[in-house]
PDB file of N, CA and C in Angstrom:
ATOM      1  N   UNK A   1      71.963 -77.804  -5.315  1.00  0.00           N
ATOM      2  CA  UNK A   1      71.037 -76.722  -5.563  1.00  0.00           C
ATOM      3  C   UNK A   1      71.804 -75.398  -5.493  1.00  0.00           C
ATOM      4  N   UNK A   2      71.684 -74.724  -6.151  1.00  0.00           N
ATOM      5  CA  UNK A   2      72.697 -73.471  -6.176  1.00  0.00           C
ATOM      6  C   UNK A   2      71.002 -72.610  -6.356  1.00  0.00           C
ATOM      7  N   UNK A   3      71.671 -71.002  -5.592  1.00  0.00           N
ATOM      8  CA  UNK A   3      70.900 -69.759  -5.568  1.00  0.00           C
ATOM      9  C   UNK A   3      71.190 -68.981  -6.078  1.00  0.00           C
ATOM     10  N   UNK A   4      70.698 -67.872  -6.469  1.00  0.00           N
ATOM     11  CA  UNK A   4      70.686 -66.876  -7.284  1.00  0.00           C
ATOM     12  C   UNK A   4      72.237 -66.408  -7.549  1.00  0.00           C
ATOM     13  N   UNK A   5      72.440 -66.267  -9.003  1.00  0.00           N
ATOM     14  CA  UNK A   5      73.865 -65.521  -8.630  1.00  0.00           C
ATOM     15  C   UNK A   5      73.773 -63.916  -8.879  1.00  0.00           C
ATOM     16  N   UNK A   6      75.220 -63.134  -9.234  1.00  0.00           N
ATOM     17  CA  UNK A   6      74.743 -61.795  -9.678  1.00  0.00           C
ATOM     18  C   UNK A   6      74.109 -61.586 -11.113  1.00  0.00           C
ATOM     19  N   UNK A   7      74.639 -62.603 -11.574  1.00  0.00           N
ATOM     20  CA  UNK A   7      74.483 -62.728 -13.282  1.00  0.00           C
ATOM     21  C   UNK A   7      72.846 -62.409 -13.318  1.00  0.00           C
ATOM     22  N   UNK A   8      72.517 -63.389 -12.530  1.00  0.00           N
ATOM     23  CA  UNK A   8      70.934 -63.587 -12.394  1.00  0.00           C
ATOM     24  C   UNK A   8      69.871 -62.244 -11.792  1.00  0.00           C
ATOM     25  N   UNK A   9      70.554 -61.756 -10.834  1.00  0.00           N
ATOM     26  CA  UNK A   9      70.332 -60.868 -10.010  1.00  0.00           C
ATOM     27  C   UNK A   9      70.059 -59.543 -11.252  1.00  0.00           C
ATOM     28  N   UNK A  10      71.101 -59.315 -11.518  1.00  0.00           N
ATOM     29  CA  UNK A  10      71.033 -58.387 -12.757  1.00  0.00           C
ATOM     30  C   UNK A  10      70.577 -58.084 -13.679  1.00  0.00           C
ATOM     31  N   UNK A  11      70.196 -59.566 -14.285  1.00  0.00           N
ATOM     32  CA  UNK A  11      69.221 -59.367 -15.233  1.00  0.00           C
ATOM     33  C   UNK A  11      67.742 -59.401 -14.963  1.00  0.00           C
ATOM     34  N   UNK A  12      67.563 -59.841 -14.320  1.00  0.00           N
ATOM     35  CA  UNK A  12      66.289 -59.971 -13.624  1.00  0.00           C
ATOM     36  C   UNK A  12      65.841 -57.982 -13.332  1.00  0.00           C
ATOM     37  N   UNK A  13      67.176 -57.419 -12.805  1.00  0.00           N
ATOM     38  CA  UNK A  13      66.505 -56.080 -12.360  1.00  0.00           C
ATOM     39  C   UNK A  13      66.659 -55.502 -14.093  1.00  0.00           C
ATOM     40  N   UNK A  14      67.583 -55.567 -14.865  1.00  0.00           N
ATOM     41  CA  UNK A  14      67.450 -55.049 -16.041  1.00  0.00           C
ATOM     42  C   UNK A  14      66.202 -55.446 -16.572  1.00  0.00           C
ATOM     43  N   UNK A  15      65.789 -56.717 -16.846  1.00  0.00           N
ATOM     44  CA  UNK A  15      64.704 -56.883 -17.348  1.00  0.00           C
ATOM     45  C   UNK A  15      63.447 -56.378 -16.778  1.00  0.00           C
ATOM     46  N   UNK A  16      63.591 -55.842 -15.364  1.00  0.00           N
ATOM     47  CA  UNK A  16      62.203 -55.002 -14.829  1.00  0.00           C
ATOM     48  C   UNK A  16      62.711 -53.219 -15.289  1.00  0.00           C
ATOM     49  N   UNK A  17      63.987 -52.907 -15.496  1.00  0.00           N
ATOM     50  CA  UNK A  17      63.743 -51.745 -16.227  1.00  0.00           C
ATOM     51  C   UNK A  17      63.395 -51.698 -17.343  1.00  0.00           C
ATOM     52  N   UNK A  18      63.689 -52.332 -18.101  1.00  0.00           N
ATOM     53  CA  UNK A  18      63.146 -52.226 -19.459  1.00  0.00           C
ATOM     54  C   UNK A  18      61.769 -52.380 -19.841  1.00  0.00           C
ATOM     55  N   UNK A  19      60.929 -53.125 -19.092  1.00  0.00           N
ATOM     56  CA  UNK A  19      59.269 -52.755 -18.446  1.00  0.00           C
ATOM     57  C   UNK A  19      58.925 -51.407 -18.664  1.00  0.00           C
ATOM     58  N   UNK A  20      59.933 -50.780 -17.235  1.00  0.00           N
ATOM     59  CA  UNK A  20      59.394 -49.405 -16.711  1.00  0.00           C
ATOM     60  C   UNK A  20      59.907 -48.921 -17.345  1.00  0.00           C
ATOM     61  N   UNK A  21      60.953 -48.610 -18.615  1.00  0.00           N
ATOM     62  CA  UNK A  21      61.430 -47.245 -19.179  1.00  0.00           C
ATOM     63  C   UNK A  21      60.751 -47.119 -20.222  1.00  0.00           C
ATOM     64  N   UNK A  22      60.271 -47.365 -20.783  1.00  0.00           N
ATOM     65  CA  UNK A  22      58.951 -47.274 -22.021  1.00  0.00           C
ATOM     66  C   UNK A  22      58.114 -45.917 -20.979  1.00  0.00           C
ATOM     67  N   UNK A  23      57.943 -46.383 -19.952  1.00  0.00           N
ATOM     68  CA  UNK A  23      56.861 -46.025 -19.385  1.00  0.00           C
ATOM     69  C   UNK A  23      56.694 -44.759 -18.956  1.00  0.00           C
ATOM     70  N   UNK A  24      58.098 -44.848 -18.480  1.00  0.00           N
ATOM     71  CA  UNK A  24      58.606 -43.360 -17.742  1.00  0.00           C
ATOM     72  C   UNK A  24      58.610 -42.469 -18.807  1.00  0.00           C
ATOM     73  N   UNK A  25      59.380 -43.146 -19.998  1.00  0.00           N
ATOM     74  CA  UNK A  25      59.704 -41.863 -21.246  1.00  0.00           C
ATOM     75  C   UNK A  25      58.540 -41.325 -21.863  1.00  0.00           C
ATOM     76  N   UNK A  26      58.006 -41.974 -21.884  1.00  0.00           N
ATOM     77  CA  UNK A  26      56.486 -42.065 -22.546  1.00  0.00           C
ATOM     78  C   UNK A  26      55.802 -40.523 -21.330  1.00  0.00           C
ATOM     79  N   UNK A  27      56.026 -40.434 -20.650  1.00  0.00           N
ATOM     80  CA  UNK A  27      55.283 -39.803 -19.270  1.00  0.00           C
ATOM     81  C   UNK A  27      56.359 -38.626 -19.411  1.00  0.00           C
ATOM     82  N   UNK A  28      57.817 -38.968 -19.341  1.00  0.00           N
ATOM     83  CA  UNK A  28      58.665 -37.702 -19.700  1.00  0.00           C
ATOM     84  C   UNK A  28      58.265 -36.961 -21.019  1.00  0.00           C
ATOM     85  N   UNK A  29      58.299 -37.871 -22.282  1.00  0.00           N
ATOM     86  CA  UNK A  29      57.812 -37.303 -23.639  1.00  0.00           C
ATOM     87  C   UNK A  29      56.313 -36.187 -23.022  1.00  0.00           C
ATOM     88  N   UNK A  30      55.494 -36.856 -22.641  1.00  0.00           N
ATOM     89  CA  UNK A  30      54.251 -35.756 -22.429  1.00  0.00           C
ATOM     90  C   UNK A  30      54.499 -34.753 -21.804  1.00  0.00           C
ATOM     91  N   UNK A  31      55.152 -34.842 -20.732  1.00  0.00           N
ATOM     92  CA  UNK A  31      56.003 -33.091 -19.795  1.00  0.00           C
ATOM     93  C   UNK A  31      56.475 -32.622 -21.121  1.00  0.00           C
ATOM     94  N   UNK A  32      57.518 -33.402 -21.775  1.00  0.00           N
ATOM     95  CA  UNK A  32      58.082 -32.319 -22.954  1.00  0.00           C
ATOM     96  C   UNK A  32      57.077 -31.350 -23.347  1.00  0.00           C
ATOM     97  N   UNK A  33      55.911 -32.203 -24.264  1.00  0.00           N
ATOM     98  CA  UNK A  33      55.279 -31.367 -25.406  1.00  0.00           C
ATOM     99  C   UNK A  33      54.122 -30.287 -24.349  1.00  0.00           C
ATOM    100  N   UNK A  34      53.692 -31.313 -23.343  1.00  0.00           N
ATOM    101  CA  UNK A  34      52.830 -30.036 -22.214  1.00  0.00           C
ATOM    102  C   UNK A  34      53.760 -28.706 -22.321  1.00  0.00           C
ATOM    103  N   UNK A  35      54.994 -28.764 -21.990  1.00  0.00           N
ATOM    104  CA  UNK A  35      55.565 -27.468 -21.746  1.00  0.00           C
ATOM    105  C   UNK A  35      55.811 -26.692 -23.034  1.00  0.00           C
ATOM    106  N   UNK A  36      55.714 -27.377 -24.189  1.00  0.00           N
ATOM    107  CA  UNK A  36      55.571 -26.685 -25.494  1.00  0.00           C
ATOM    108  C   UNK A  36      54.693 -26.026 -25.877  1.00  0.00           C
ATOM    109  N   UNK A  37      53.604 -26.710 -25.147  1.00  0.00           N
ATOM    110  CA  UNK A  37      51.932 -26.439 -25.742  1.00  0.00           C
ATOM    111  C   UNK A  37      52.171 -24.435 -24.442  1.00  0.00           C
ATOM    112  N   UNK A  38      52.496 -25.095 -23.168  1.00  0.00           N
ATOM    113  CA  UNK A  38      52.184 -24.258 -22.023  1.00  0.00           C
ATOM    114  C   UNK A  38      52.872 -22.841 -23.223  1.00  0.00           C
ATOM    115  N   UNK A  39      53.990 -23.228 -23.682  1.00  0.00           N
ATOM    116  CA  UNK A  39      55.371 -22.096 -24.216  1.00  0.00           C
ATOM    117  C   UNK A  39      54.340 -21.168 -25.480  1.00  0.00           C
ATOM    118  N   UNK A  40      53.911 -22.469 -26.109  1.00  0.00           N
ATOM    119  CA  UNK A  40      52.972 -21.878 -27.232  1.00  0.00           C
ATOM    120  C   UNK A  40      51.763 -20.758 -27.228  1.00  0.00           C
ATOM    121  N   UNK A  41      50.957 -21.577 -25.852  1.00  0.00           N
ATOM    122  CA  UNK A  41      49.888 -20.448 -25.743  1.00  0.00           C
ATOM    123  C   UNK A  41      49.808 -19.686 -24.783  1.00  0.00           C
ATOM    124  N   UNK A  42      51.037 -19.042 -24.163  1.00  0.00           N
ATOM    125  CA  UNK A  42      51.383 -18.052 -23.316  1.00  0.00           C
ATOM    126  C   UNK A  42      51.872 -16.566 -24.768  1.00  0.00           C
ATOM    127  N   UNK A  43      51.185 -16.224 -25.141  1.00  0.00           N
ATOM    128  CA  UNK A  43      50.936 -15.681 -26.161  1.00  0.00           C
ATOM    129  C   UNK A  43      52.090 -14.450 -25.970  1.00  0.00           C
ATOM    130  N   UNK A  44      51.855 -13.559 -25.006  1.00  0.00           N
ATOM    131  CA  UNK A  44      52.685 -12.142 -24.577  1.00  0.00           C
ATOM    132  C   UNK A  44      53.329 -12.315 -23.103  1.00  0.00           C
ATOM    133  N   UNK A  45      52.700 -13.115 -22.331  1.00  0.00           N
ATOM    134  CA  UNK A  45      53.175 -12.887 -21.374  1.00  0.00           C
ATOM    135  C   UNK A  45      54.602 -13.848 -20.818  1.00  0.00           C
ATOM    136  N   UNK A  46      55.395 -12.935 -20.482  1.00  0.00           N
ATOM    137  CA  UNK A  46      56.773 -13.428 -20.404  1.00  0.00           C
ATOM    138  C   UNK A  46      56.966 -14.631 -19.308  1.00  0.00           C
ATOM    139  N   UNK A  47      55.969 -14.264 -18.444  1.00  0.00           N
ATOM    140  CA  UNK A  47      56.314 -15.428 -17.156  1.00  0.00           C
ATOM    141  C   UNK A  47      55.563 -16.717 -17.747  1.00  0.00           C
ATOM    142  N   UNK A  48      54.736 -16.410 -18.032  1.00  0.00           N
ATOM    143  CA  UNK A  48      54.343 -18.281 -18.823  1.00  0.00           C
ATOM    144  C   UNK A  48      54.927 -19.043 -19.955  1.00  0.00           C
ATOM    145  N   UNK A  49      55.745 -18.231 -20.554  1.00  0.00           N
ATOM    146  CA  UNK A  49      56.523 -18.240 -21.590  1.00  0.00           C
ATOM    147  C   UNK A  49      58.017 -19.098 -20.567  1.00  0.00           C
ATOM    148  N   UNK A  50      58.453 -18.405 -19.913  1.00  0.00           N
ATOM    149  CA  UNK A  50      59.519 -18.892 -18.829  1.00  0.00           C
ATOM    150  C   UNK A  50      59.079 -19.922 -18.530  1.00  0.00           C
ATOM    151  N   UNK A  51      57.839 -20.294 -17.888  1.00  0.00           N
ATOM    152  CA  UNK A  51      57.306 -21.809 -17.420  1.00  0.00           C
ATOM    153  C   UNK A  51      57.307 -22.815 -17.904  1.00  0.00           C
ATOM    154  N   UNK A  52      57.014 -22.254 -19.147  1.00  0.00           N
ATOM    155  CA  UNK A  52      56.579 -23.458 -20.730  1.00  0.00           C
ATOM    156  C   UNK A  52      58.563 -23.587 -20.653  1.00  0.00           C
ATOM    157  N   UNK A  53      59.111 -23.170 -20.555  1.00  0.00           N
ATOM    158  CA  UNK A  53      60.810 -23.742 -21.244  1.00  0.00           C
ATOM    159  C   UNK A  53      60.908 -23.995 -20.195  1.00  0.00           C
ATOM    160  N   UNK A  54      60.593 -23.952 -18.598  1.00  0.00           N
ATOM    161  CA  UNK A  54      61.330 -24.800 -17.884  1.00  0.00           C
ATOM    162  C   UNK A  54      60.817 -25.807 -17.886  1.00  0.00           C
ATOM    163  N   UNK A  55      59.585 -26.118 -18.121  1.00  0.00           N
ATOM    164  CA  UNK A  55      58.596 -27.566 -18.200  1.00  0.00           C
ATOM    165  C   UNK A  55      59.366 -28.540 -19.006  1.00  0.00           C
ATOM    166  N   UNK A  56      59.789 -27.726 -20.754  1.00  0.00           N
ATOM    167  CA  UNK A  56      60.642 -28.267 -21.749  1.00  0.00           C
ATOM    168  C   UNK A  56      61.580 -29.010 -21.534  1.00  0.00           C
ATOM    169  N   UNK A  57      62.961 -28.406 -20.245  1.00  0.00           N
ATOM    170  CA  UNK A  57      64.328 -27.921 -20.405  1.00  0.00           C
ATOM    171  C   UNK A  57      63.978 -29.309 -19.213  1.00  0.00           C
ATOM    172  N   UNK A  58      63.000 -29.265 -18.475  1.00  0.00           N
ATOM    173  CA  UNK A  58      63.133 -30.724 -17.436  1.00  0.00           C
ATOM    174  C   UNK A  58      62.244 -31.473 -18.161  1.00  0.00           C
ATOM    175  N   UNK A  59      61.361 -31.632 -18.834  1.00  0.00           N
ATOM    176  CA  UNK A  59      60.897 -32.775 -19.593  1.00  0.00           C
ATOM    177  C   UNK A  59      62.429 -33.338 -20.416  1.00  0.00           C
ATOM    178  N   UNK A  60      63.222 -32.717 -21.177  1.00  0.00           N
ATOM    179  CA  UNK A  60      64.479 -33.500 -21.786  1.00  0.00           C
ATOM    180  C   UNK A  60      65.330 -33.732 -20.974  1.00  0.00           C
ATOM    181  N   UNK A  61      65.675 -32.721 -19.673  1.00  0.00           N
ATOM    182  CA  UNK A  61      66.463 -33.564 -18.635  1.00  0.00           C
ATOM    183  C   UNK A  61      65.761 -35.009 -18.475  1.00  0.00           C
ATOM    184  N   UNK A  62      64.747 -35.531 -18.289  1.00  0.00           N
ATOM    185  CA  UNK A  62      63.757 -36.408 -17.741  1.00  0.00           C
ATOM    186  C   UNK A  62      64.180 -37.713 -18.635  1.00  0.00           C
ATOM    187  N   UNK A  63      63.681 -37.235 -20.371  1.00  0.00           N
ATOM    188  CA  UNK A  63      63.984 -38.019 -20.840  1.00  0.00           C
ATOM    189  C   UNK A  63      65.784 -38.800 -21.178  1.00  0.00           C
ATOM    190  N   UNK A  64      66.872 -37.508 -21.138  1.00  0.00           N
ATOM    191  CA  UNK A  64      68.102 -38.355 -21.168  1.00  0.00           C
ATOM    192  C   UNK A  64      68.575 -39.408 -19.893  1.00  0.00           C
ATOM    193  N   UNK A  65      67.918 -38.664 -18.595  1.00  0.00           N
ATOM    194  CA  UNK A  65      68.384 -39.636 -17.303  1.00  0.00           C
ATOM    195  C   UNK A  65      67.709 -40.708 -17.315  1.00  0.00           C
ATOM    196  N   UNK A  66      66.352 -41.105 -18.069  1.00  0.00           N
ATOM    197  CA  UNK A  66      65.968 -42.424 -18.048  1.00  0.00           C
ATOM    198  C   UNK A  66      66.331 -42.774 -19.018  1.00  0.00           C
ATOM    199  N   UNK A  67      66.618 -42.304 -20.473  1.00  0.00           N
ATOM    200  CA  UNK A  67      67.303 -43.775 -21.302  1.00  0.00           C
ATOM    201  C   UNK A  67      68.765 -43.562 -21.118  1.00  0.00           C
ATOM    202  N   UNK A  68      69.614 -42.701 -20.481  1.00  0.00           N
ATOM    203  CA  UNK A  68      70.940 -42.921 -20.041  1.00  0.00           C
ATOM    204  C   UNK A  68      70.871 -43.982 -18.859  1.00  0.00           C
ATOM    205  N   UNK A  69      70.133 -44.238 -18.090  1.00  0.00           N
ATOM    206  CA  UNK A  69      69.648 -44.800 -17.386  1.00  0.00           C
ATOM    207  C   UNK A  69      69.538 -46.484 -18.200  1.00  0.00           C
ATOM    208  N   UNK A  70      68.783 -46.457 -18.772  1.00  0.00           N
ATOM    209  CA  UNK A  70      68.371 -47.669 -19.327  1.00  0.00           C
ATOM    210  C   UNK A  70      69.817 -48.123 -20.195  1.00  0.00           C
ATOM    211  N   UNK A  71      70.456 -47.497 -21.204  1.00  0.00           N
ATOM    212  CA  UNK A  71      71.644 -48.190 -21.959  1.00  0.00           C
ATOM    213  C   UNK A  71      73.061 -48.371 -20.246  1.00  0.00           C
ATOM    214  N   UNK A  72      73.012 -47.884 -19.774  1.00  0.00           N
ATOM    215  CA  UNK A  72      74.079 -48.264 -18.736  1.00  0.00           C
ATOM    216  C   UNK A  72      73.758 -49.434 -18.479  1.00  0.00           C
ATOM    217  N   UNK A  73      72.628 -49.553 -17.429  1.00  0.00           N
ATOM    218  CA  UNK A  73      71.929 -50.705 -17.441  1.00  0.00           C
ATOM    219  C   UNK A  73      72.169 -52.056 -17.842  1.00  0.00           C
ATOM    220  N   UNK A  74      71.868 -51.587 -19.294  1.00  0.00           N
ATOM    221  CA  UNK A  74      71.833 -53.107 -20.275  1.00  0.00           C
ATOM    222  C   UNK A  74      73.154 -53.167 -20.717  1.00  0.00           C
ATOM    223  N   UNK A  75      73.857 -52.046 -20.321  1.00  0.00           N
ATOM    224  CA  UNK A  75      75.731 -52.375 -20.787  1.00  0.00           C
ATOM    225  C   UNK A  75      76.343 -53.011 -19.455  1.00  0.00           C
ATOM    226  N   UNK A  76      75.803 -52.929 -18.566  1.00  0.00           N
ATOM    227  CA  UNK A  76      76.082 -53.452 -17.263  1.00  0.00           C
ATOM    228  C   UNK A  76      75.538 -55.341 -17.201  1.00  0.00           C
ATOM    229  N   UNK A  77      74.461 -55.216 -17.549  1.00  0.00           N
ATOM    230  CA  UNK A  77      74.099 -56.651 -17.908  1.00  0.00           C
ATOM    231  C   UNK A  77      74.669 -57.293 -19.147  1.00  0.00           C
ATOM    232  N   UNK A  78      74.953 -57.109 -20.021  1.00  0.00           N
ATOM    233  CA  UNK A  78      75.636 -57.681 -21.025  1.00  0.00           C
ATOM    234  C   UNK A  78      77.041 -57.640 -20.273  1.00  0.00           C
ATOM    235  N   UNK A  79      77.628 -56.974 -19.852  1.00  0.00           N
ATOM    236  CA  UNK A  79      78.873 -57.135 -18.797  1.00  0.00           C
ATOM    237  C   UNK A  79      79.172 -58.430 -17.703  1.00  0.00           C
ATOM    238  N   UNK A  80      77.939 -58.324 -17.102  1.00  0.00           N
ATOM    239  CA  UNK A  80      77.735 -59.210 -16.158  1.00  0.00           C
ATOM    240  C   UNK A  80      77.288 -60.494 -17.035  1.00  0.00           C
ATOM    241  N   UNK A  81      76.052 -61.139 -17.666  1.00  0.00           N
ATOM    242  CA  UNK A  81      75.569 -62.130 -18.054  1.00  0.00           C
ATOM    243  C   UNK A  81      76.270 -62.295 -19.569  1.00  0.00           C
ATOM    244  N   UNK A  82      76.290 -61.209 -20.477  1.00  0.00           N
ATOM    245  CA  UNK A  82      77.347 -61.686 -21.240  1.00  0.00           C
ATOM    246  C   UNK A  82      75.737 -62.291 -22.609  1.00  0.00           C
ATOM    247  N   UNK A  83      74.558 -62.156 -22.409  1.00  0.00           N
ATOM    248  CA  UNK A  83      73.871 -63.158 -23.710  1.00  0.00           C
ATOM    249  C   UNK A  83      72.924 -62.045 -23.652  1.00  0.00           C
ATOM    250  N   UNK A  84      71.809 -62.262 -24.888  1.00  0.00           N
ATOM    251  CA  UNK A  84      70.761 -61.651 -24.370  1.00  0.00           C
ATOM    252  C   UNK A  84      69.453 -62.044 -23.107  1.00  0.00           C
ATOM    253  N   UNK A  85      69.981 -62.757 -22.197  1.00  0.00           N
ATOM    254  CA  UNK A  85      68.546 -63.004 -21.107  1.00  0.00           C
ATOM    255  C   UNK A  85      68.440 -61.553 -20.480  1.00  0.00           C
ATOM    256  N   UNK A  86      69.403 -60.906 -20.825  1.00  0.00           N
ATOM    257  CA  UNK A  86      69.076 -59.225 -20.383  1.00  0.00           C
ATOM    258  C   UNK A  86      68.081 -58.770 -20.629  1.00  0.00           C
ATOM    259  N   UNK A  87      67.294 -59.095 -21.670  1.00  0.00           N
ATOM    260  CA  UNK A  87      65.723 -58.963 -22.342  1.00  0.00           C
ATOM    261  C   UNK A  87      65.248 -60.069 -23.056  1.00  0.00           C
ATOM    262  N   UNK A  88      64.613 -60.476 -21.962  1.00  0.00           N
ATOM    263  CA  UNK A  88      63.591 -61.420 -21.465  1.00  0.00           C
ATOM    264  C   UNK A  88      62.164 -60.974 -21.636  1.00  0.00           C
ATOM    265  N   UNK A  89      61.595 -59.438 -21.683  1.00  0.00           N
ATOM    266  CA  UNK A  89      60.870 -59.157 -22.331  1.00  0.00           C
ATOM    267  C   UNK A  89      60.576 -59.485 -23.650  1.00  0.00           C
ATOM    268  N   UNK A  90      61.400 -59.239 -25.100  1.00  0.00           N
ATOM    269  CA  UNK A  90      61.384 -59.296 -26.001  1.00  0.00           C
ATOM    270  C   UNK A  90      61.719 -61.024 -26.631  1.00  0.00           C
ATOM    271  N   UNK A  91      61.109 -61.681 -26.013  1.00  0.00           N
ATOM    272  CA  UNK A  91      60.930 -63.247 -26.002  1.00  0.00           C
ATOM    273  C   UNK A  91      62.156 -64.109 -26.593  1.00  0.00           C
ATOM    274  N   UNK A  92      63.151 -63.572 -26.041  1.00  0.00           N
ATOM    275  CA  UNK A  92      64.623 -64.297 -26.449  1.00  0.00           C
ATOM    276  C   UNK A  92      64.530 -65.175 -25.841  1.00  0.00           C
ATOM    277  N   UNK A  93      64.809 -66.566 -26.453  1.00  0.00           N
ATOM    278  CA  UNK A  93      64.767 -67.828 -25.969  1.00  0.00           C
ATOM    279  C   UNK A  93      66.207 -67.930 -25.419  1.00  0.00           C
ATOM    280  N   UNK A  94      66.750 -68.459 -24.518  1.00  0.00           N
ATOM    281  CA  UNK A  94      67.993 -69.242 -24.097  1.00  0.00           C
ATOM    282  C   UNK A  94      67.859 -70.798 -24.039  1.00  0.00           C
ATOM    283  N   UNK A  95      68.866 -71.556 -24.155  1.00  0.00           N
ATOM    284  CA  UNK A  95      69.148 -72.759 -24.233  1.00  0.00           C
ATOM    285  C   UNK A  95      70.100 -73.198 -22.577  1.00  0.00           C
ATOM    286  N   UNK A  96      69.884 -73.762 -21.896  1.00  0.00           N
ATOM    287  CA  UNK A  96      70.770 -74.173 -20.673  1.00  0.00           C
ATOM    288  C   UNK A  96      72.109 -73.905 -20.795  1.00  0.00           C
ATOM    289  N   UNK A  97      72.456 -73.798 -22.307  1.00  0.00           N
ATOM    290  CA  UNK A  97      74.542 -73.836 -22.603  1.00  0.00           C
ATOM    291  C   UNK A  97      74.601 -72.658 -22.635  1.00  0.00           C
ATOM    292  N   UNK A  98      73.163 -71.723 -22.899  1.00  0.00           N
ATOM    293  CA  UNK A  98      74.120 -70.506 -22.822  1.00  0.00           C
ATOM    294  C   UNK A  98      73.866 -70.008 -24.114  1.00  0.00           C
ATOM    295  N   UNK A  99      73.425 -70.717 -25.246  1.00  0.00           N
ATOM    296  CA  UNK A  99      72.737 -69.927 -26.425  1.00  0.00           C
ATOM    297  C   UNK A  99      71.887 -69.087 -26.290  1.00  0.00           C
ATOM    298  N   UNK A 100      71.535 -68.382 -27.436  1.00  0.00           N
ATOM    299  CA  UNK A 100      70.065 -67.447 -27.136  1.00  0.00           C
ATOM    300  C   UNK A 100      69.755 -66.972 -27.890  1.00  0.00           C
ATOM    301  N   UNK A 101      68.448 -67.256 -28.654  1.00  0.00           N
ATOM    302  CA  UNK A 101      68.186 -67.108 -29.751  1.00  0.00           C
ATOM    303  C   UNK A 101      66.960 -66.070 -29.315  1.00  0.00           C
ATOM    304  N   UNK A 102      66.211 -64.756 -29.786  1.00  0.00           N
ATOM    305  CA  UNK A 102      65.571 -64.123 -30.558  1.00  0.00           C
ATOM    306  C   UNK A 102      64.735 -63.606 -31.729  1.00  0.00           C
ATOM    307  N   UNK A 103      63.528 -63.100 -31.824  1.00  0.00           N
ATOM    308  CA  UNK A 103      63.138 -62.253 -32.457  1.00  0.00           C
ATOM    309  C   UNK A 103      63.678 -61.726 -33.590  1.00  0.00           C
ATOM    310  N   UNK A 104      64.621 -62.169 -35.108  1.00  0.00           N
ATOM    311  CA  UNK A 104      64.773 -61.388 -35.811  1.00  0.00           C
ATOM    312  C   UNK A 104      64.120 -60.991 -37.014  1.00  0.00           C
TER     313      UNK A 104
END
């Protein structure tokens, strides 16, 4: 009986990010355009105008640290496991040898 290895370990957590980064970006994307909308209808006044671009300027920080986040990740698991069981979401079949067939 053998236990978990890292191979396993890894993909298992990659495959729970790839869950949550849809999710997050999706939630970062809305800070973006909120702070566009905030930038937009701050009409004259300079300090809401400032608010709306910092809302912006960290909504795209937001979004590069989670999908920089996410491709490390899955370059780290393809490193480690080497197939696609890295996404296990997207219903890639594996075979016991180590094949792995997909979705094309």
């Amino acid at each position: 009986m053998t236990g978990p290895t890292l191979s396993s370990a890894v993909a298992s957590f990659v495959s729970l990010v790839n869950v949550v980064t849809p999710l997050l970006g999706g939630i970062a994307l809305l800070i973006f355009f909120w702070g566009i909308i905030r930038y937009l209808w701050a009409s004259g006044d300079s300090q809401s105008k400032a608010s709306g671009r910092e809302v912006i300027v960290w909504g795209l920080v937001a979004l590069f640290v989670i999908f920089s986040v996410w491709g490390i990740l899955s370059l780290a698991c393809w490193s480690f496991v080497g197939d696609a069981r890295c996404y296990q979401q997207q219903n890639v079949q594996c075979t016991p040898d180590g094949q792995c067939y997909g979705p094309y």
